[in-house]
Protein backbone atom coordinates (compact mmCIF):
# COMPACT_ATOMS: atom_id res chain seq x y z
CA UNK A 1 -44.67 -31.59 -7.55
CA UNK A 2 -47.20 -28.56 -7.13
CA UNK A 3 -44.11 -26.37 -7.60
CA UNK A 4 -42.96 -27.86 -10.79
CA UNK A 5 -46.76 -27.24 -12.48
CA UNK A 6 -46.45 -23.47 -12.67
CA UNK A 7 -42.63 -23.68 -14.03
CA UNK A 8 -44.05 -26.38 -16.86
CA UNK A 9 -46.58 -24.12 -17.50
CA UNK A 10 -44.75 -20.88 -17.62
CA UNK A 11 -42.24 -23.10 -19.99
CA UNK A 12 -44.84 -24.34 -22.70
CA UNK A 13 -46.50 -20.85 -23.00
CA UNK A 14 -42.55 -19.79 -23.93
CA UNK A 15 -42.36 -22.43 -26.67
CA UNK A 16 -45.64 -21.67 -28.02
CA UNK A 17 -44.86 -17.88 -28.01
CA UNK A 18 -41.69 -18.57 -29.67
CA UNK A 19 -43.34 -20.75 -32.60
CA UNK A 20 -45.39 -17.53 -33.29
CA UNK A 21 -41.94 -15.19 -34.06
CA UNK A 22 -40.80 -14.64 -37.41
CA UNK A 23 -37.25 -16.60 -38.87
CA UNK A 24 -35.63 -13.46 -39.33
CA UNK A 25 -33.43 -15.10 -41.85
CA UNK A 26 -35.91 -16.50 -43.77
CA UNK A 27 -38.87 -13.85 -43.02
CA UNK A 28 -37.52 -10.58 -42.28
CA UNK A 29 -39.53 -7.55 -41.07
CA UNK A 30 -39.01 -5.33 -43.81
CA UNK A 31 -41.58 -5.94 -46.18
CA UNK A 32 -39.65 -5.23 -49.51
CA UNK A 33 -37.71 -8.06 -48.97
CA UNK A 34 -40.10 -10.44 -49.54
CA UNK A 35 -41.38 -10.73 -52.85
CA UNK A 36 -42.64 -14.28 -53.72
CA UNK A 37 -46.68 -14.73 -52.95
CA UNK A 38 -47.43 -17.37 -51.27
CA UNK A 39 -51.39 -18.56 -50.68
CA UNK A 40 -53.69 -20.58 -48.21
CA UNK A 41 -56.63 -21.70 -49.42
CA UNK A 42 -59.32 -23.13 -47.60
CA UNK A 43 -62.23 -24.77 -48.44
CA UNK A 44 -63.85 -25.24 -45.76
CA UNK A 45 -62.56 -28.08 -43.49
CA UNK A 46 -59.41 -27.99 -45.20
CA UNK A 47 -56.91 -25.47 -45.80
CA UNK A 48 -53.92 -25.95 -48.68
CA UNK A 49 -50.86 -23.79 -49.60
CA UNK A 50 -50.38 -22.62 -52.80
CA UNK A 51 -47.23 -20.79 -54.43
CA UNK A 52 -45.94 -20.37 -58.25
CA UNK A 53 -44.78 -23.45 -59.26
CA UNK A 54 -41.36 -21.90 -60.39
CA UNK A 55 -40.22 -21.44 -56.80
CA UNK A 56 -40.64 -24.84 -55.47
CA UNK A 57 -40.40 -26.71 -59.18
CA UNK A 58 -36.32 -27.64 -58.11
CA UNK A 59 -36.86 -29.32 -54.49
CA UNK A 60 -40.39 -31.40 -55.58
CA UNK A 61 -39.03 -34.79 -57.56
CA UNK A 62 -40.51 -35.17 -61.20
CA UNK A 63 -43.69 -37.03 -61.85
CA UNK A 64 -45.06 -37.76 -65.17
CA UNK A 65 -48.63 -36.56 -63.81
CA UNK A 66 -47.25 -33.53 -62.30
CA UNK A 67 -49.30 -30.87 -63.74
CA UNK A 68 -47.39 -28.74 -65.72
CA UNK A 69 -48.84 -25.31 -64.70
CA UNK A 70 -48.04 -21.80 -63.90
CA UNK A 71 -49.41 -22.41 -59.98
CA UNK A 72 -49.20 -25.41 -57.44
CA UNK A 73 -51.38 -26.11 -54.79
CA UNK A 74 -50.75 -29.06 -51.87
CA UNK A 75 -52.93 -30.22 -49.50
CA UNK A 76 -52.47 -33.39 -47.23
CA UNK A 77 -55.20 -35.63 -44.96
CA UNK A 78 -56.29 -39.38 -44.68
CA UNK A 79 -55.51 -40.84 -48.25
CA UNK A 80 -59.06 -43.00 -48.51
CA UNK A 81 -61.28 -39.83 -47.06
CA UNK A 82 -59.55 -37.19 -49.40
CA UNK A 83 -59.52 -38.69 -52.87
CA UNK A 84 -63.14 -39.96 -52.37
CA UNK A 85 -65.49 -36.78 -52.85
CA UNK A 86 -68.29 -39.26 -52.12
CA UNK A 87 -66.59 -41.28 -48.65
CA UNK A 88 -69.08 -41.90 -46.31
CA UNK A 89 -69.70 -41.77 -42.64
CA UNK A 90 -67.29 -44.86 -41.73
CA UNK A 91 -64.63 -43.52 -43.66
CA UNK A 92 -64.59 -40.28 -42.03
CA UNK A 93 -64.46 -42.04 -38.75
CA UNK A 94 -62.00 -44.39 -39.94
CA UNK A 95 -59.71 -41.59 -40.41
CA UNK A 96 -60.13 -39.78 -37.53
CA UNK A 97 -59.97 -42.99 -34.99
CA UNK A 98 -57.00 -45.23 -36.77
CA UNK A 99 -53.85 -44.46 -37.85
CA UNK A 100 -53.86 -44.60 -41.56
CA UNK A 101 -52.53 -43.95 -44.76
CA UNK A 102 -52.03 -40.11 -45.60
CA UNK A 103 -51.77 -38.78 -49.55
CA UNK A 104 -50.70 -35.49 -50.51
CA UNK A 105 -52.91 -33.45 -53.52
CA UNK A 106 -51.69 -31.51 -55.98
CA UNK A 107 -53.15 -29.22 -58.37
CA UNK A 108 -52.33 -27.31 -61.23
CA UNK A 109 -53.70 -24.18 -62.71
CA UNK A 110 -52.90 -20.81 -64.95
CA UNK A 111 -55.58 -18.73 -63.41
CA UNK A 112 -55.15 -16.55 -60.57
CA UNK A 113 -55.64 -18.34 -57.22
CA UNK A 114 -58.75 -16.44 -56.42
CA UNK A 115 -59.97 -17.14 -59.76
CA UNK A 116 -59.36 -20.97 -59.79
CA UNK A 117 -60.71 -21.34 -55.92
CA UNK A 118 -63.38 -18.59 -56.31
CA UNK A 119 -65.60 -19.93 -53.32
CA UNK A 120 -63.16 -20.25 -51.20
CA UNK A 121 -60.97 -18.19 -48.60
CA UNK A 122 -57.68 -16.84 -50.09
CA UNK A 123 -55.12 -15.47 -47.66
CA UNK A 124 -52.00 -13.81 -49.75
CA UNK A 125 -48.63 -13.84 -48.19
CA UNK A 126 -45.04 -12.52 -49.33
CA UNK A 127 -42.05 -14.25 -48.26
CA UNK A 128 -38.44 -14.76 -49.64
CA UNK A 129 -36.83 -17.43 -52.52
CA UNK A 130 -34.94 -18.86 -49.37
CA UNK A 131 -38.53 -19.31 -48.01
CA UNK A 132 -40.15 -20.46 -50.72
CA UNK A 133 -37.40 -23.10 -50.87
CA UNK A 134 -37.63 -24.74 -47.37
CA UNK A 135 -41.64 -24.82 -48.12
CA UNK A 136 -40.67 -27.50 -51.12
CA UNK A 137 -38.24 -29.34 -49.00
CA UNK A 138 -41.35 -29.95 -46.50
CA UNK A 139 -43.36 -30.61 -49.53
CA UNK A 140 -40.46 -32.99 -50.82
CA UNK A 141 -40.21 -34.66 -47.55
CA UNK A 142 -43.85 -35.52 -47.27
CA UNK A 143 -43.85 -37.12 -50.99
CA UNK A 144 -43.07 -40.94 -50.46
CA UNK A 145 -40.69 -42.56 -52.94
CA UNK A 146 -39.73 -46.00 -54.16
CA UNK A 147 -36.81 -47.15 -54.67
CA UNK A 148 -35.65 -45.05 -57.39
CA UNK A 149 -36.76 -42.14 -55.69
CA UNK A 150 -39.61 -41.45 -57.88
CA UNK A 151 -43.20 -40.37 -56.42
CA UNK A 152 -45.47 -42.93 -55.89
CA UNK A 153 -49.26 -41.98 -57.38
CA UNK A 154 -52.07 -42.80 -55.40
CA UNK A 155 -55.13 -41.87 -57.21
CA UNK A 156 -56.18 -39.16 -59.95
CA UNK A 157 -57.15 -35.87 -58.49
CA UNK A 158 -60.08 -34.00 -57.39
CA UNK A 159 -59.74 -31.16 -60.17
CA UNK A 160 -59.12 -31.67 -64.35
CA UNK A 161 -55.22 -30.86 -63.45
CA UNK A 162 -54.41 -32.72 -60.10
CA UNK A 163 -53.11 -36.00 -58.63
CA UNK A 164 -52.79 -37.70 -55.47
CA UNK A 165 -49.03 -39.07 -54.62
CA UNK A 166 -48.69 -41.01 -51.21
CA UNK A 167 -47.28 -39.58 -48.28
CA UNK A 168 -44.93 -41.14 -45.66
CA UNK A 169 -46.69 -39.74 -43.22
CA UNK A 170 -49.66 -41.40 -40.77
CA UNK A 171 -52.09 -39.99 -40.85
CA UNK A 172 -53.72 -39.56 -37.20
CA UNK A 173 -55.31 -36.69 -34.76
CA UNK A 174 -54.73 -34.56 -33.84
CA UNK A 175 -51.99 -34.54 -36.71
CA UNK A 176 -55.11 -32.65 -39.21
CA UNK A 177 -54.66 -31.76 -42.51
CA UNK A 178 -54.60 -28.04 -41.29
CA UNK A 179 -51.73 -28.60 -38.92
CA UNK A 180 -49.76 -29.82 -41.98
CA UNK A 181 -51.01 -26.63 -43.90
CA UNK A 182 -50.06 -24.54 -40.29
CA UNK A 183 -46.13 -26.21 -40.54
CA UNK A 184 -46.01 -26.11 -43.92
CA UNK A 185 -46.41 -22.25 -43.61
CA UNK A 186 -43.55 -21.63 -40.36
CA UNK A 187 -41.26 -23.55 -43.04
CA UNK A 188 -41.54 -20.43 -44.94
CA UNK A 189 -40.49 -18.55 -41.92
CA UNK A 190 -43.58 -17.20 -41.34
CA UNK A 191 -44.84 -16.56 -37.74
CA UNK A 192 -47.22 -19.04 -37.81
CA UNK A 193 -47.91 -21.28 -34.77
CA UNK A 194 -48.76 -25.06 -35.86
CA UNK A 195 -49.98 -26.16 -32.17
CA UNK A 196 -53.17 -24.11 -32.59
CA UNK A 197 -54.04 -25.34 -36.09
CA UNK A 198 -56.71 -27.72 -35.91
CA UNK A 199 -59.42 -26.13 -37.45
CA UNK A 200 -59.08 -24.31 -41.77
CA UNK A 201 -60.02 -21.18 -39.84
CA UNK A 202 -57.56 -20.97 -37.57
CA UNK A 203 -54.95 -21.01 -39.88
CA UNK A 204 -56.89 -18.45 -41.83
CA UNK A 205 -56.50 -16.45 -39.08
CA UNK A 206 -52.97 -16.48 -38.35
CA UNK A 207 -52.17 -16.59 -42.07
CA UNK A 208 -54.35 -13.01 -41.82
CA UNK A 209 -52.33 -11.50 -39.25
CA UNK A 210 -49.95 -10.94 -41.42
CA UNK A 211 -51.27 -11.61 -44.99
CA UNK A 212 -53.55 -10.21 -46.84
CA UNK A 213 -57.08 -11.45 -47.18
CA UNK A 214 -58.09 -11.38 -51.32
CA UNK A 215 -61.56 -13.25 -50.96
């Protein structure tokens, strides 16, 4: 058995080293070759992704409260804790103790991200269409439908151009909001390594290995 605990060892460190490599095919090294900007924005305890809505626009379904903007951010957590700006202690418990109910945000804005989030961490990152395109399948993916495969709205947003839409995922940790954030990134191709994510500045920080910090 003692045997087996360095080989299990050696063999997780190899997985977790590979989650931090690049998809070649969908993040190659040479820089020129990726051209769409890609964002993460945090806010503190929570980091969001944010990308020009024309990228991701054709894998997201339609919502009549979509915002209709030239950027898109997304964020995802606990669906009661996140739409309520004012949720108290036994909320914030709540969510971190029970499995619950997750909700995905989304907001819409014209400005430049740094401008619209100006006290907040910005991290810029280039990646390819084919990247951009697997980040809105995750996107889509996390987006629960009814029946008709329409969205299903949750609650108004935090900001004048957002909305909440529920999730199909549970929401429970160590499953954070910056771990979705973290996987929603590797979609991209990105050498990004989810496991680690727990924290908005640790995704910061990978997302700055490679990025480039604008505030």
């Amino acid at each position: 058995m003692n045997l087996n605990k360095p080989l299990l060892f050696l063999f997780t460190l190899v997985i977790l080293a590979g989650c931090l490599n690049p998809a070649q095919n969908l993040y190659p090294d040479d820089p020129d070759l990726r051209k769409v900007p890609v964002y993460i924005v945090s806010h503190g305890w929570h980091a969001g992704i944010a990308i020009e809505s024309e990228y991701i626009l054709n894998q997201i379904p339609d919502h009549s409260e979509l915002p209709d903007t030239k950027f898109l951010k997304f964020g995802w957590g606990d669906a009661r804790y996140y739409s309520d700006p004012d949720a108290g202690f036994w909320i914030m418990t709540r969510a971190a103790l029970l499995p619950t109910k997750s909700a995905i945000h989304v907001v819409g804005f014209d400005l430049p991200v740094e401008m619209y989030f100006s006290g907040s961490k910005v991290v810029e990152i280039k990646i390819t269409k084919e990247g951009a395109a697997e980040l809105g399948k995750f996107i889509d993916q996390t987006i629960k439908k009814d029946d008709d495969g329409n969205p299903v709205y949750y609650a108004d947003g935090l900001y004048r151009n957002s909305i909440f839409l529920e999730s199909e995922r549970i929401y429970i940790l160590p499953r954070t909001s910056n771990k979705w954030t973290a996987k929603a990134l590797r979609k991209t191709g990105y050498p990004i390594s989810p496991f680690y994510a727990f924290t908005s500045g640790n995704v910061i920080n990978q997302a700055s290995e490679d990025g480039v910090v604008i505030q």
